[in-house]
N, C-alpha and C. Protein backbone atom coordinates (compact mmCIF):
# COMPACT_ATOMS: atom_id res chain seq x y z
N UNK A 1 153.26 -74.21 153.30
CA UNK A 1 152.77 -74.85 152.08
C UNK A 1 153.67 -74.48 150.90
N UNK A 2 154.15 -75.24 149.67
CA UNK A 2 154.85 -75.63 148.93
C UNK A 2 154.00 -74.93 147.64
N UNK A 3 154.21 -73.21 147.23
CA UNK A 3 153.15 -73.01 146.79
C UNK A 3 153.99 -73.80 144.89
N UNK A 4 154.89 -74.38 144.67
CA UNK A 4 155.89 -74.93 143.90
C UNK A 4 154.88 -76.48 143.33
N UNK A 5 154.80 -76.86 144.89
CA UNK A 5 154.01 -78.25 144.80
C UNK A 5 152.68 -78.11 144.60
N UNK A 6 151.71 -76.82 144.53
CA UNK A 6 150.51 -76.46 144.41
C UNK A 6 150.00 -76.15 142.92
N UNK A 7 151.24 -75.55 142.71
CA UNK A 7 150.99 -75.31 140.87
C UNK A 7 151.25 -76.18 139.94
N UNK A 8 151.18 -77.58 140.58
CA UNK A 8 152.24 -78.92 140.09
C UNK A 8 153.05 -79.06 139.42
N UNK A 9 154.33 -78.24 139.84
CA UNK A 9 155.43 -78.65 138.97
C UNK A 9 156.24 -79.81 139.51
N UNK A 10 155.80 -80.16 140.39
CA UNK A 10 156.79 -81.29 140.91
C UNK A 10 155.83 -82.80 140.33
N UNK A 11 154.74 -82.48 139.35
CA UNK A 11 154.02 -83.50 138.32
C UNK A 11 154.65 -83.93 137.20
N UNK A 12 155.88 -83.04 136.57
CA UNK A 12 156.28 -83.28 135.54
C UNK A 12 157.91 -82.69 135.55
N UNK A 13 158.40 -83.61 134.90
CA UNK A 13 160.00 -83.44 134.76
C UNK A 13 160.77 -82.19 134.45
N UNK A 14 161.60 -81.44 135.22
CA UNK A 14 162.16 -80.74 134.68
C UNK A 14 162.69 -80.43 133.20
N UNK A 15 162.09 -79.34 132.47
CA UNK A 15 162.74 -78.96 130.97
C UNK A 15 164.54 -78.46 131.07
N UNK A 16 165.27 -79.25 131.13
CA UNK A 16 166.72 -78.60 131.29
C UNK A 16 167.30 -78.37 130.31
N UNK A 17 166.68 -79.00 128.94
CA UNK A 17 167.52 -79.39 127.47
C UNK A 17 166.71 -77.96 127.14
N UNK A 18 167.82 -77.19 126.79
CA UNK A 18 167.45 -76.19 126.13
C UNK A 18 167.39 -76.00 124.38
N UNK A 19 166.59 -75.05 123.70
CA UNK A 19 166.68 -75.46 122.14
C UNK A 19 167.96 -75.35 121.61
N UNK A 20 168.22 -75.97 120.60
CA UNK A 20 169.19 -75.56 120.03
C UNK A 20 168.95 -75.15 118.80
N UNK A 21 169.46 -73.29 118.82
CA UNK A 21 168.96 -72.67 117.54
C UNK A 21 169.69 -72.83 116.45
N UNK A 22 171.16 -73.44 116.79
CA UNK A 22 172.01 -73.80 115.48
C UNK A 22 171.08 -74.89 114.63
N UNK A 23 170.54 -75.47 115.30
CA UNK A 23 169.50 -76.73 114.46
C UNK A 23 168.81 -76.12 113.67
N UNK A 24 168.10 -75.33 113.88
CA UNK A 24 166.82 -74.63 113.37
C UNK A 24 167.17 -74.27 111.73
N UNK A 25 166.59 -74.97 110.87
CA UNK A 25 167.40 -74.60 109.58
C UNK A 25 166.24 -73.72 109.27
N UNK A 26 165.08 -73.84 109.77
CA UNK A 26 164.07 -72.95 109.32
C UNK A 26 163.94 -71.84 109.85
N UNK A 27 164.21 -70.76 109.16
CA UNK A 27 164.36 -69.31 110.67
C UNK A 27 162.79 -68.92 110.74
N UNK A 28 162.89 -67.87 111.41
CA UNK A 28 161.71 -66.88 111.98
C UNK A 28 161.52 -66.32 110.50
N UNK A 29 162.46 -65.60 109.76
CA UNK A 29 162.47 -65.06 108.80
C UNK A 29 161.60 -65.75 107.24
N UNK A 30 162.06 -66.66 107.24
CA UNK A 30 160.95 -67.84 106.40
C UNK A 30 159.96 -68.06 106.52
N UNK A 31 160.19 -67.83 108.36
CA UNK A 31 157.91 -68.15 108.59
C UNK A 31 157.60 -67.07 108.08
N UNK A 32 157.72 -66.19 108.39
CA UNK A 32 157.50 -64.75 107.93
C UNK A 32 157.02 -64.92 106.95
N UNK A 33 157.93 -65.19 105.93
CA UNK A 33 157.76 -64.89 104.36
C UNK A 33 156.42 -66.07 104.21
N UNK A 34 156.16 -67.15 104.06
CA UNK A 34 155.44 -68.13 104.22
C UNK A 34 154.04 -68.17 104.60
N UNK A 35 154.30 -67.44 105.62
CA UNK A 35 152.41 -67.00 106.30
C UNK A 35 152.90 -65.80 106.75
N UNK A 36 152.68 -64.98 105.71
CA UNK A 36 152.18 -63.38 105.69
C UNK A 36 151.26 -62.74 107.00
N UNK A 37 150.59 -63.42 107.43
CA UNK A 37 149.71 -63.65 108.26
C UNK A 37 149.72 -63.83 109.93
N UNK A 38 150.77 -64.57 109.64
CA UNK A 38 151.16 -65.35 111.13
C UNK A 38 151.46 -63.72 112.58
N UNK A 39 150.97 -64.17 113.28
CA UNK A 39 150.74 -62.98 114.59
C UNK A 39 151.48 -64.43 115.93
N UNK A 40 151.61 -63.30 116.60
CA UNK A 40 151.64 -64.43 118.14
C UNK A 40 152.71 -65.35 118.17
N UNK A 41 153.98 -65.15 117.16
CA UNK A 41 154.96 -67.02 116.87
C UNK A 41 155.58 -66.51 118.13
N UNK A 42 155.53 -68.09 118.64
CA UNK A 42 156.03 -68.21 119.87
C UNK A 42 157.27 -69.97 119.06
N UNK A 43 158.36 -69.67 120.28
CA UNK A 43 159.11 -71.10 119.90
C UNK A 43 159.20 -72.09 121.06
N UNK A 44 158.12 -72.77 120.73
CA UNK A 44 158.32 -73.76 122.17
C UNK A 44 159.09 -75.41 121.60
N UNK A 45 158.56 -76.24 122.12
CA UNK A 45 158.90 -77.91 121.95
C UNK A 45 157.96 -78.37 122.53
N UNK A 46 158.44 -79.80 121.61
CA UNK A 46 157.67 -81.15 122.10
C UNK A 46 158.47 -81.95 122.10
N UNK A 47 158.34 -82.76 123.21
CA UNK A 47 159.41 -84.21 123.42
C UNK A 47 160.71 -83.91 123.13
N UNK A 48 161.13 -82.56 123.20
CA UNK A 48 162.51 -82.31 122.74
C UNK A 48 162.91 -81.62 121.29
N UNK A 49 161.51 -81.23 121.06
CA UNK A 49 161.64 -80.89 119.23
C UNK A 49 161.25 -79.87 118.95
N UNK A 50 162.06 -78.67 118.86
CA UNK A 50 161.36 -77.46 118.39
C UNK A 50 160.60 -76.83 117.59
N UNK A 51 159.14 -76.39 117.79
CA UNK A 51 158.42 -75.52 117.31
C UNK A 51 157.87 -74.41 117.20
N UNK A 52 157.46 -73.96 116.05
CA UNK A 52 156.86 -72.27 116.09
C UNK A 52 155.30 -72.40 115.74
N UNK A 53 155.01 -72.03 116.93
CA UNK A 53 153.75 -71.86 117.61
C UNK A 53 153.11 -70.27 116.87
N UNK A 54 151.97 -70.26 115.71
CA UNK A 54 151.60 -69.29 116.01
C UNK A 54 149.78 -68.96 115.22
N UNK A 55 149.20 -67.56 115.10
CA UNK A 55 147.84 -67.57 114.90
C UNK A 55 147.90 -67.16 113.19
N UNK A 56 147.48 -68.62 112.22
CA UNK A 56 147.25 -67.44 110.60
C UNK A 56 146.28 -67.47 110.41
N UNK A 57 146.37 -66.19 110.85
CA UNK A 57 144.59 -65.47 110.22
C UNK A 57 143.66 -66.50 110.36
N UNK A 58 142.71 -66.12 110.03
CA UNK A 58 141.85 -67.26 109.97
C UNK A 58 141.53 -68.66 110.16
N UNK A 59 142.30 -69.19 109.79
CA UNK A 59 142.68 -70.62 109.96
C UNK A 59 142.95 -71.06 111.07
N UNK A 60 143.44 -70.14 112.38
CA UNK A 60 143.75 -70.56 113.48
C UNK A 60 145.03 -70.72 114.15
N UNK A 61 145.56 -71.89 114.64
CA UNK A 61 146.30 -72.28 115.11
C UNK A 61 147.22 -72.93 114.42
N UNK A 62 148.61 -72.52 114.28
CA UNK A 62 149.08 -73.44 113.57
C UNK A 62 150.45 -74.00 114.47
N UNK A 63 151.49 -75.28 114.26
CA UNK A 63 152.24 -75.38 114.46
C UNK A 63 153.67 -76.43 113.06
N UNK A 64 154.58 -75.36 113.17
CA UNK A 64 155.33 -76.39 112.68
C UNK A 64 157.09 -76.49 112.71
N UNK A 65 157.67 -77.39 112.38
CA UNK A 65 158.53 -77.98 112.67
C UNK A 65 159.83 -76.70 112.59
N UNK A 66 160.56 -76.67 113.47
CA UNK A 66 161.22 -75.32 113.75
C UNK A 66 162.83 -75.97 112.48
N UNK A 67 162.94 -77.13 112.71
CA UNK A 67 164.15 -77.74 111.53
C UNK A 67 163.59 -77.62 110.20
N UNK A 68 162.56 -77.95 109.82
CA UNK A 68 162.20 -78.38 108.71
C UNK A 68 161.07 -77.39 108.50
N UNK A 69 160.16 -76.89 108.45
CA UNK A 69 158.97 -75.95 108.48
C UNK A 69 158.33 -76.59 108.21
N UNK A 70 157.94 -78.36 108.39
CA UNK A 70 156.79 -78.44 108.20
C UNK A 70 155.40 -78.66 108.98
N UNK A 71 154.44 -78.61 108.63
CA UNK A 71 152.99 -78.28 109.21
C UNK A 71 152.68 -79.68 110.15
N UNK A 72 152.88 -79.64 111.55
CA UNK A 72 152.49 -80.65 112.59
C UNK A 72 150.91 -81.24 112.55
N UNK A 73 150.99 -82.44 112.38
CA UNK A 73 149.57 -82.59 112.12
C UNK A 73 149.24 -82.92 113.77
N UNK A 74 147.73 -82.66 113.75
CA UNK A 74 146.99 -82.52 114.92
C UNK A 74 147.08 -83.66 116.01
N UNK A 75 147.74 -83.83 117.36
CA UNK A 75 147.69 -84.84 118.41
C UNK A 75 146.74 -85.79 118.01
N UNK A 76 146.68 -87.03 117.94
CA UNK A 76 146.24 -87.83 118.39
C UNK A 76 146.21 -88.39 119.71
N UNK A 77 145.31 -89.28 120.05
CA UNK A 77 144.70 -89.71 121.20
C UNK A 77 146.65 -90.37 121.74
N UNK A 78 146.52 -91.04 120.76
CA UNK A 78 148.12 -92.23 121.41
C UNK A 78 149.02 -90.96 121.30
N UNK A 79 149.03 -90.23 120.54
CA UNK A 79 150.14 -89.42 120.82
C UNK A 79 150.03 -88.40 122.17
N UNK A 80 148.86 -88.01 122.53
CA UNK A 80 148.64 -87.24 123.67
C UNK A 80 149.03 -88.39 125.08
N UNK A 81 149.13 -89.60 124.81
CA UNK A 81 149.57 -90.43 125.65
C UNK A 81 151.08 -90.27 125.66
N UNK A 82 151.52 -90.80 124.62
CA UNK A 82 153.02 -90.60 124.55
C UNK A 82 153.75 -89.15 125.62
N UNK A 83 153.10 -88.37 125.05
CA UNK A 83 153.53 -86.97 125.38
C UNK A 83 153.65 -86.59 127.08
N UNK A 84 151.89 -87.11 127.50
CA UNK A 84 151.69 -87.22 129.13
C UNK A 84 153.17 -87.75 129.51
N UNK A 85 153.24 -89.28 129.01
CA UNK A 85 154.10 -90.18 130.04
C UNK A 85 155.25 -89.82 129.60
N UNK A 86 155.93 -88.77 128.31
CA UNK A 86 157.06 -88.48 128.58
C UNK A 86 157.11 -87.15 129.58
N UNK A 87 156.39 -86.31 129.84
CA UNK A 87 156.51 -85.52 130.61
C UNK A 87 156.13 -85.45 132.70
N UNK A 88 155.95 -86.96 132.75
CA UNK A 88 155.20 -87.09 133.92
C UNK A 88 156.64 -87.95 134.88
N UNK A 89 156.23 -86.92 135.88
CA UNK A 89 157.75 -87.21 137.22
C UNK A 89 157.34 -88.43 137.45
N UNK A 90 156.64 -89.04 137.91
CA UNK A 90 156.01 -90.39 138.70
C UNK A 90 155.74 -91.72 138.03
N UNK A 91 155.58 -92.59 138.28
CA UNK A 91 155.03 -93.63 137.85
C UNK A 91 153.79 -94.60 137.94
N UNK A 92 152.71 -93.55 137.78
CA UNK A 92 151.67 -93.87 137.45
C UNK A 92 150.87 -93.92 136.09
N UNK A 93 150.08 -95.35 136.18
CA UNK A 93 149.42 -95.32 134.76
C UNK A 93 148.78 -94.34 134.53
N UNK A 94 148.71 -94.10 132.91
CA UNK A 94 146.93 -93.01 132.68
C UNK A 94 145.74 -93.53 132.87
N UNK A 95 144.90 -92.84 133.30
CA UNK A 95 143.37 -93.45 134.19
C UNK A 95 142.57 -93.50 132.62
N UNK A 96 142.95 -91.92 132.09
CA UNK A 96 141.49 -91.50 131.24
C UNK A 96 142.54 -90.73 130.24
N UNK A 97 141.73 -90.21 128.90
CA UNK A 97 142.31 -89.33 128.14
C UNK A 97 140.70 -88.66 127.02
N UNK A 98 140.98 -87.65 127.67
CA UNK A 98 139.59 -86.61 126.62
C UNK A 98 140.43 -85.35 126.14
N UNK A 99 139.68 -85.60 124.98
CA UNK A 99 139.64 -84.59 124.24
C UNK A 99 138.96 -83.20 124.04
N UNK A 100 139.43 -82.00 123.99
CA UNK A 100 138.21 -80.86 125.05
C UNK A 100 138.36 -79.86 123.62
N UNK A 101 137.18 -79.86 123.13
CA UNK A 101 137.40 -78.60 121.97
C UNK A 101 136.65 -77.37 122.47
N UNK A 102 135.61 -77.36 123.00
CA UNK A 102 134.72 -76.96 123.50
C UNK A 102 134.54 -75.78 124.96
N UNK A 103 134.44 -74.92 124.76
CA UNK A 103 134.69 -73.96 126.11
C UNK A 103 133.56 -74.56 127.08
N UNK A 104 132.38 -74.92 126.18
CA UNK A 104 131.51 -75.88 127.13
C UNK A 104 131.89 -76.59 127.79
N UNK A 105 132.35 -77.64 127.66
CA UNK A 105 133.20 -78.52 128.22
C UNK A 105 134.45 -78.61 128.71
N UNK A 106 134.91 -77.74 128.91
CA UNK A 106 136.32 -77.09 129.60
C UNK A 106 135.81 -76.86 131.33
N UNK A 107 136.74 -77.80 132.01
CA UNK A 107 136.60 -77.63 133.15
C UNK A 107 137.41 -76.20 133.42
N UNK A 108 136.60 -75.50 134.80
CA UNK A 108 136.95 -74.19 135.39
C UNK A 108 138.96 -73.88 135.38
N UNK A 109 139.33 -75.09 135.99
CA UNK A 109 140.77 -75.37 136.05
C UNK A 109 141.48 -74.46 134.65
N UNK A 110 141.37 -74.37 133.72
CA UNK A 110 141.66 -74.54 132.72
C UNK A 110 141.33 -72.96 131.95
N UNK A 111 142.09 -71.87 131.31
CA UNK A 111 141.60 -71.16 130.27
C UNK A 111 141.17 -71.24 129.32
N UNK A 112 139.99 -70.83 128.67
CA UNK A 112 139.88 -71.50 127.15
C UNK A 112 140.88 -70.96 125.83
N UNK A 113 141.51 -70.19 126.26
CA UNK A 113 142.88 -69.67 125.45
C UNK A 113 143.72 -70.87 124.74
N UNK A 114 143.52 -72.36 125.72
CA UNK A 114 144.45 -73.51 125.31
C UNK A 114 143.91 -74.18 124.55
N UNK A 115 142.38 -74.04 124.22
CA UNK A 115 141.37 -74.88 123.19
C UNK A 115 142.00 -75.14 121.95
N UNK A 116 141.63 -76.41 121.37
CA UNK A 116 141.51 -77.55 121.81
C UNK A 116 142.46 -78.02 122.59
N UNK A 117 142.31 -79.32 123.75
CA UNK A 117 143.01 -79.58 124.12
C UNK A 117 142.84 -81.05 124.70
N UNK A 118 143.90 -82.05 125.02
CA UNK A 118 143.68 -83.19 125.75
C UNK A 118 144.24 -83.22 127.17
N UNK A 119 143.16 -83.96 127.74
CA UNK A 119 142.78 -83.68 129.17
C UNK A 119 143.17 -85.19 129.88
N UNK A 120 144.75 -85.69 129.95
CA UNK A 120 144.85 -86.91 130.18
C UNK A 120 145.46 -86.97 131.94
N UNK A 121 144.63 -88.09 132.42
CA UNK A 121 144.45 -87.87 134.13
C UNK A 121 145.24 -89.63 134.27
N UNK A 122 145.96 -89.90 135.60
CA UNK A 122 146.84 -90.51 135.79
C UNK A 122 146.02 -91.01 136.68
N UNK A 123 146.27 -92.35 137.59
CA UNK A 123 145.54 -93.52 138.35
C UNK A 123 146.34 -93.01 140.24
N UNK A 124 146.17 -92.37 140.48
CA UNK A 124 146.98 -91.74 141.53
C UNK A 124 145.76 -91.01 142.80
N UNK A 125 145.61 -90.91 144.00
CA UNK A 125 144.43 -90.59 145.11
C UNK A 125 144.31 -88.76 144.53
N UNK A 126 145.22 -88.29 144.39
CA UNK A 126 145.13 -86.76 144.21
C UNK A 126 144.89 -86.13 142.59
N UNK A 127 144.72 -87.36 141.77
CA UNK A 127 144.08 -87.32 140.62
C UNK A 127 145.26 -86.23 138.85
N UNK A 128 146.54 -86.28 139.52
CA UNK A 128 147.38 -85.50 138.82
C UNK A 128 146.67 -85.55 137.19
N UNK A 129 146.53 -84.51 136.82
CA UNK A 129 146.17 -84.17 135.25
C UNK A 129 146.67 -82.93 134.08
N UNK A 130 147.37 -83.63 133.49
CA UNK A 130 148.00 -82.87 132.13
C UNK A 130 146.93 -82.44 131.20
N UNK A 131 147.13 -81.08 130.52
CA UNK A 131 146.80 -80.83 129.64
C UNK A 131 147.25 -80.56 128.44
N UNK A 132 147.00 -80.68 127.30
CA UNK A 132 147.96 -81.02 126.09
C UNK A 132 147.63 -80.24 125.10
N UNK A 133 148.19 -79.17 124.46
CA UNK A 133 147.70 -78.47 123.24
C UNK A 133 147.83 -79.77 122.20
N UNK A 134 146.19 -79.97 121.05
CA UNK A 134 146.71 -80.35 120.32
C UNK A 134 147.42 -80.14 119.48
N UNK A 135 147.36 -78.40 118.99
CA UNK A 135 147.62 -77.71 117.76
C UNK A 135 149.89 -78.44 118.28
N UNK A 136 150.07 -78.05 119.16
CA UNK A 136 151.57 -78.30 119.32
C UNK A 136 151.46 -79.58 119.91
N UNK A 137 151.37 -80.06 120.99
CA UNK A 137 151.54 -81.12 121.50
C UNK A 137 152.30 -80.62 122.64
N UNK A 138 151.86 -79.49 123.25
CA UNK A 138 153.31 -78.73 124.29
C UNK A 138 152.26 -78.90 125.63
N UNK A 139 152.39 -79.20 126.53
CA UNK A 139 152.14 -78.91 128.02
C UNK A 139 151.99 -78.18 128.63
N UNK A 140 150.33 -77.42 128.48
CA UNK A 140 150.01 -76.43 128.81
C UNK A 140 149.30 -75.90 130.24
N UNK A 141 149.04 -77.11 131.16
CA UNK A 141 148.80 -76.96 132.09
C UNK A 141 148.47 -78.35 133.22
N UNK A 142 149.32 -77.82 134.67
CA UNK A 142 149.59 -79.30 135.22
C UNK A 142 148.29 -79.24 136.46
N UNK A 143 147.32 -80.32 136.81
CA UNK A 143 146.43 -80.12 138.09
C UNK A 143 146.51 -80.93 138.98
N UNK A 144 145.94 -80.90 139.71
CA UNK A 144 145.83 -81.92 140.94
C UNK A 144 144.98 -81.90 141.97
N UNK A 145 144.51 -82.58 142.61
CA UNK A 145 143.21 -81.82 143.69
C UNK A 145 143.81 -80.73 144.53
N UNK A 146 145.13 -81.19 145.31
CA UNK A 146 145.71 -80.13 146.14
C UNK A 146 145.63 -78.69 145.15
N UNK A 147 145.75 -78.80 143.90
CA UNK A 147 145.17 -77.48 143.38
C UNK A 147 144.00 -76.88 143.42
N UNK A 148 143.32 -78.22 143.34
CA UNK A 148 141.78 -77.72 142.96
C UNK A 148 141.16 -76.98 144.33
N UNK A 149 141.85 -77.65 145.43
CA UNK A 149 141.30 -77.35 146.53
C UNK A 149 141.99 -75.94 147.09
N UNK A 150 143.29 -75.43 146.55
CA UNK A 150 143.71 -74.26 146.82
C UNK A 150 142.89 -73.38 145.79
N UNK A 151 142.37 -73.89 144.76
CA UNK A 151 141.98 -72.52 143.98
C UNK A 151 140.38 -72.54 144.61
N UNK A 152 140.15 -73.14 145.33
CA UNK A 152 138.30 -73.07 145.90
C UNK A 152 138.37 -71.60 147.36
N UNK A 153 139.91 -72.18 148.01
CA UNK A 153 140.12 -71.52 149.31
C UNK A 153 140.15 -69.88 148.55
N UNK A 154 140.88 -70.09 147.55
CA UNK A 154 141.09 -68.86 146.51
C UNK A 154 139.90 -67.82 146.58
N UNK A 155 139.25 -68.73 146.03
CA UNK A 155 137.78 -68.51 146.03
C UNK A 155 136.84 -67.50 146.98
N UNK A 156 137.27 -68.04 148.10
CA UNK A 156 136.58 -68.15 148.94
C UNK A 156 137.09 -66.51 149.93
N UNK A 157 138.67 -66.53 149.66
CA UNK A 157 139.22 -65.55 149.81
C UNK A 157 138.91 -64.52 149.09
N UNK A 158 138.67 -64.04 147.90
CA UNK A 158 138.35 -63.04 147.29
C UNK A 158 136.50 -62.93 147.00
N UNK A 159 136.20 -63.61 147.70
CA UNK A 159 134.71 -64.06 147.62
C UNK A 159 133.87 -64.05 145.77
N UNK A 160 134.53 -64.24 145.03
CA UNK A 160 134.47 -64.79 143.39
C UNK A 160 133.97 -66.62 143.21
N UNK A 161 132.99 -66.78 143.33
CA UNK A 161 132.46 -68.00 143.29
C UNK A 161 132.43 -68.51 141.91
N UNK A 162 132.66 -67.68 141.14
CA UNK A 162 132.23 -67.88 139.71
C UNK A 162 133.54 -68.73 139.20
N UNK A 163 134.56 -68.40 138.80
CA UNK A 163 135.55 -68.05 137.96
C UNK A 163 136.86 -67.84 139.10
N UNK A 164 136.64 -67.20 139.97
CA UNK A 164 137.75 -66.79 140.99
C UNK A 164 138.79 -66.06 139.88
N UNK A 165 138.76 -65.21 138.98
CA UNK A 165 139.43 -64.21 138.70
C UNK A 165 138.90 -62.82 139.34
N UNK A 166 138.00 -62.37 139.29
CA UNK A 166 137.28 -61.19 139.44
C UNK A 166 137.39 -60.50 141.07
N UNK A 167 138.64 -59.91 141.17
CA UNK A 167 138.77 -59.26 142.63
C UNK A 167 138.21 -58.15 143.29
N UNK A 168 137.52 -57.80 142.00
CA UNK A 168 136.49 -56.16 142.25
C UNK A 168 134.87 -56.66 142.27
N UNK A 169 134.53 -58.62 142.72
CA UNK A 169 133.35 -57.89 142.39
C UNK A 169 132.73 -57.19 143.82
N UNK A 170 131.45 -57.41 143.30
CA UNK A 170 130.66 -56.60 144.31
C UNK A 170 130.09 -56.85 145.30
N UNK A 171 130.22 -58.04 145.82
CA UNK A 171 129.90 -58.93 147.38
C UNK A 171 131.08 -58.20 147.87
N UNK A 172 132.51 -58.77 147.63
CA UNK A 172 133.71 -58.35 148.10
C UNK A 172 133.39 -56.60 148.55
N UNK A 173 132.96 -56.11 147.40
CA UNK A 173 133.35 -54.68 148.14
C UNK A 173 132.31 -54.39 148.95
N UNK A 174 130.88 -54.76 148.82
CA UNK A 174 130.06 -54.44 149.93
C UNK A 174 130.68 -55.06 150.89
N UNK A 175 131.27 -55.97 150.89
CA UNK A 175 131.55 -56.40 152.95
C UNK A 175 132.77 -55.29 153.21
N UNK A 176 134.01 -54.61 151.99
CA UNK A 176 134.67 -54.12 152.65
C UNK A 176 134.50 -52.54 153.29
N UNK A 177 133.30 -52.64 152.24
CA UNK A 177 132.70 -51.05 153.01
C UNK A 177 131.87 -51.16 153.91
N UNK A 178 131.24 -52.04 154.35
CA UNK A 178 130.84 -52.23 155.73
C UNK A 178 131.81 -52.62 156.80
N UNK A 179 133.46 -53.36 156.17
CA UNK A 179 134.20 -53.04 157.40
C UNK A 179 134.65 -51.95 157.39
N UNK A 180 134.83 -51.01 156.88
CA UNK A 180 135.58 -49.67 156.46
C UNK A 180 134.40 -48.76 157.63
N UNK A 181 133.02 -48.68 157.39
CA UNK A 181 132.30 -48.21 158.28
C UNK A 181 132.26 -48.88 159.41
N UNK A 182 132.41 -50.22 159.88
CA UNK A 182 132.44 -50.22 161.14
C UNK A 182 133.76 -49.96 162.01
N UNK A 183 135.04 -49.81 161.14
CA UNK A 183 136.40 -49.18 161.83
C UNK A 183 135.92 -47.77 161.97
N UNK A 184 135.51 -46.73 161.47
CA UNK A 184 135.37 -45.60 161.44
C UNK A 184 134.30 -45.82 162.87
N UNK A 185 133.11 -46.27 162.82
CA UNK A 185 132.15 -45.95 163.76
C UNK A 185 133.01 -46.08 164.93
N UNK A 186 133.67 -47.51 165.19
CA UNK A 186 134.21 -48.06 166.16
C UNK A 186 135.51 -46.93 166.64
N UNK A 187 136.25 -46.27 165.69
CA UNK A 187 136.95 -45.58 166.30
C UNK A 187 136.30 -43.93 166.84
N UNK A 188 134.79 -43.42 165.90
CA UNK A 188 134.43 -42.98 166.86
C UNK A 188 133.89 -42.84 168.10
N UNK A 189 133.59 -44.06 168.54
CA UNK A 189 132.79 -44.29 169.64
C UNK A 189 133.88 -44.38 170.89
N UNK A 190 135.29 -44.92 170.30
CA UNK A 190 136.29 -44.69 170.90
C UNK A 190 136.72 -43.50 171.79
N UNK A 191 136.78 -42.69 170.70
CA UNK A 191 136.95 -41.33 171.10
C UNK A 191 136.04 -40.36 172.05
N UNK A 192 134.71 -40.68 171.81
CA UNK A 192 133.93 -39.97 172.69
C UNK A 192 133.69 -41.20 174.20
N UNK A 193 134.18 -42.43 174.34
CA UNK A 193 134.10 -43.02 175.59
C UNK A 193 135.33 -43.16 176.35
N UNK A 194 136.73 -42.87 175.34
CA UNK A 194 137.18 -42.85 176.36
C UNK A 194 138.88 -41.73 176.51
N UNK A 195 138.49 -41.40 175.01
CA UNK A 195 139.53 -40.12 174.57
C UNK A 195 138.78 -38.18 174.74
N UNK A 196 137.70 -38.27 174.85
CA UNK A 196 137.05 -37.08 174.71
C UNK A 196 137.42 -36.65 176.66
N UNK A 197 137.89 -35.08 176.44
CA UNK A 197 138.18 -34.53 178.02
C UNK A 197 136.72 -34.30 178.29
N UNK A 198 136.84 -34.39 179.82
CA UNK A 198 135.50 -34.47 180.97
C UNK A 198 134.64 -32.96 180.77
N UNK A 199 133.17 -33.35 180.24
CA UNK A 199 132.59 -31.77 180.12
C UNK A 199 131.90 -31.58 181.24
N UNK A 200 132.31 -31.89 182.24
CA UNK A 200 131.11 -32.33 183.64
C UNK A 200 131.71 -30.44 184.19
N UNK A 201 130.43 -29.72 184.81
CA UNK A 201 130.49 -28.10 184.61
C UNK A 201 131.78 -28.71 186.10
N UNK A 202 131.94 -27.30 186.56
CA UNK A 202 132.73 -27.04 187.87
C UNK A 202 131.57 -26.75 189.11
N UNK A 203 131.51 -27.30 190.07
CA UNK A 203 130.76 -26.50 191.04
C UNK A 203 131.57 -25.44 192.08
C-alpha cells in the first residue's frame, strides 16, 4: 500500500515553485514592528503568492501579503473554488463547497487547529476533498475515502474509537495486560509440563 497515495498527495499538484524572498519587499522585520503582537508567523502561499501567516492577540488569525503587507481579506466561496481547482491533480468537477467555522461541525478527518475552513469535495467514486484555510487561502488538508477507511483500520488498531489519537487508552491496555498475563501463565505452565526434571522418588 502507497502510504504517499493514502495521505493524498497524489490529489493535488506538486508545490515546485519555490518563494522568492528577493520579492518580498515586506520583511519579517516590519511585521514585527506593525503587530507588536503577532506570535506563530509562519510564510506560506497561495496560488503562487506569498504570505505571512500569523496569531495577533486577540483578533486571531491574520494573513497578509508577504510583497506588499497588506491584510488578505477572508476566502470567499468562488475563491475557495478557484483555489481547489488550482491545486487539484485530476480533472474532476467540484460536487459541493462548505464552509466549516465550527468545531461542531468539523468532520473527525480534520483538526480544529485549521478553523475556519472550506470543505470543497470533487464529483469522483472515492470522494477526494480539500480543505482550505480561509484566514490564508493555503491547503491545509487533502481526503479521500481510501483515507477515511485507513484511519477507521487505524482505529481499530489502537482500539481508540473516539478520535483515534489516544494510544494509552484504557481498553488497549486492559487487553495488553491480559496478554502480558496470559504469556507469563502460558510460559509457566510450560515449564512445569515439559521443562521441569522428573520428581518421580527412586525405587
Amino acid at each position: 500500500m502507497d502510504i504517499h497515495y493514502i495521505h493524498g498527495e497524489t490529489l493535488a499538484k506538486s508545490e515546485e515553485a519555490k518563494i522568492d524572498l528577493a520579492s518580498m519587499d515586506y520583511s519579517i522585520v516590519k511585521l514585527a514592528a506593525d503587530y507588536p503582537k503577532a506570535s506563530q508567523v509562519t510564510l506560506t502561499q497561495s496560488m503562487g503568492r506569498p504570505l505571512y501567516s500569523f496569531i495577533n492577540g486577540e483578533n486571531g488569525k491574520v494573513a497578509i501579503d508577504a510583497k506588499t503587507g497588506a491584510v488578505q481579506a477572508l476566502v470567499d466561496e468562488i475563491k475557495a473554488k478557484e483555489i481547489a481547482q488550482y491545486h487539484y491533480a485530476l480533472n474532476h468537477q467540484i460536487d459541493s463547497v462548505r464552509l466549516i467555522k465550527s468545531a461542531t461541525n468539523l468532520p473527525a478527518e480534520l483538526s480544529p487547529r485549521h478553523l475556519p475552513v472550506w470543505r470543497v469535495t470533487f464529483e469522483q467514486f472515492s470522494t477526494p476533498t480539500f480543505y482550505i484555510s480561509q484566514q490564508t487561502g493555503s491547503l491545509v488538508a487533502k481526503r479521500h475515502d481510501y483515507w477515511r477507511l485507513f484511519d477507521w483500520m487505524w482505529r481499530f488498531h489502537i482500539m481508540d474509537y473516539y478520535d483515534g489519537e489516544n494510544v494509552s487508552n484504557w481498553f488497549l491496555f486492559l487487553v495488553a495486560t491480559l496478554g502480558l498475563m496470559g504469556a507469563i501463565t502460558g510460559a509457566v505452565l510450560t515449564y512445569y509440563r515439559v521443562l521441569s526434571p522428573n520428581k518421580k522418588g527412586v525405587i
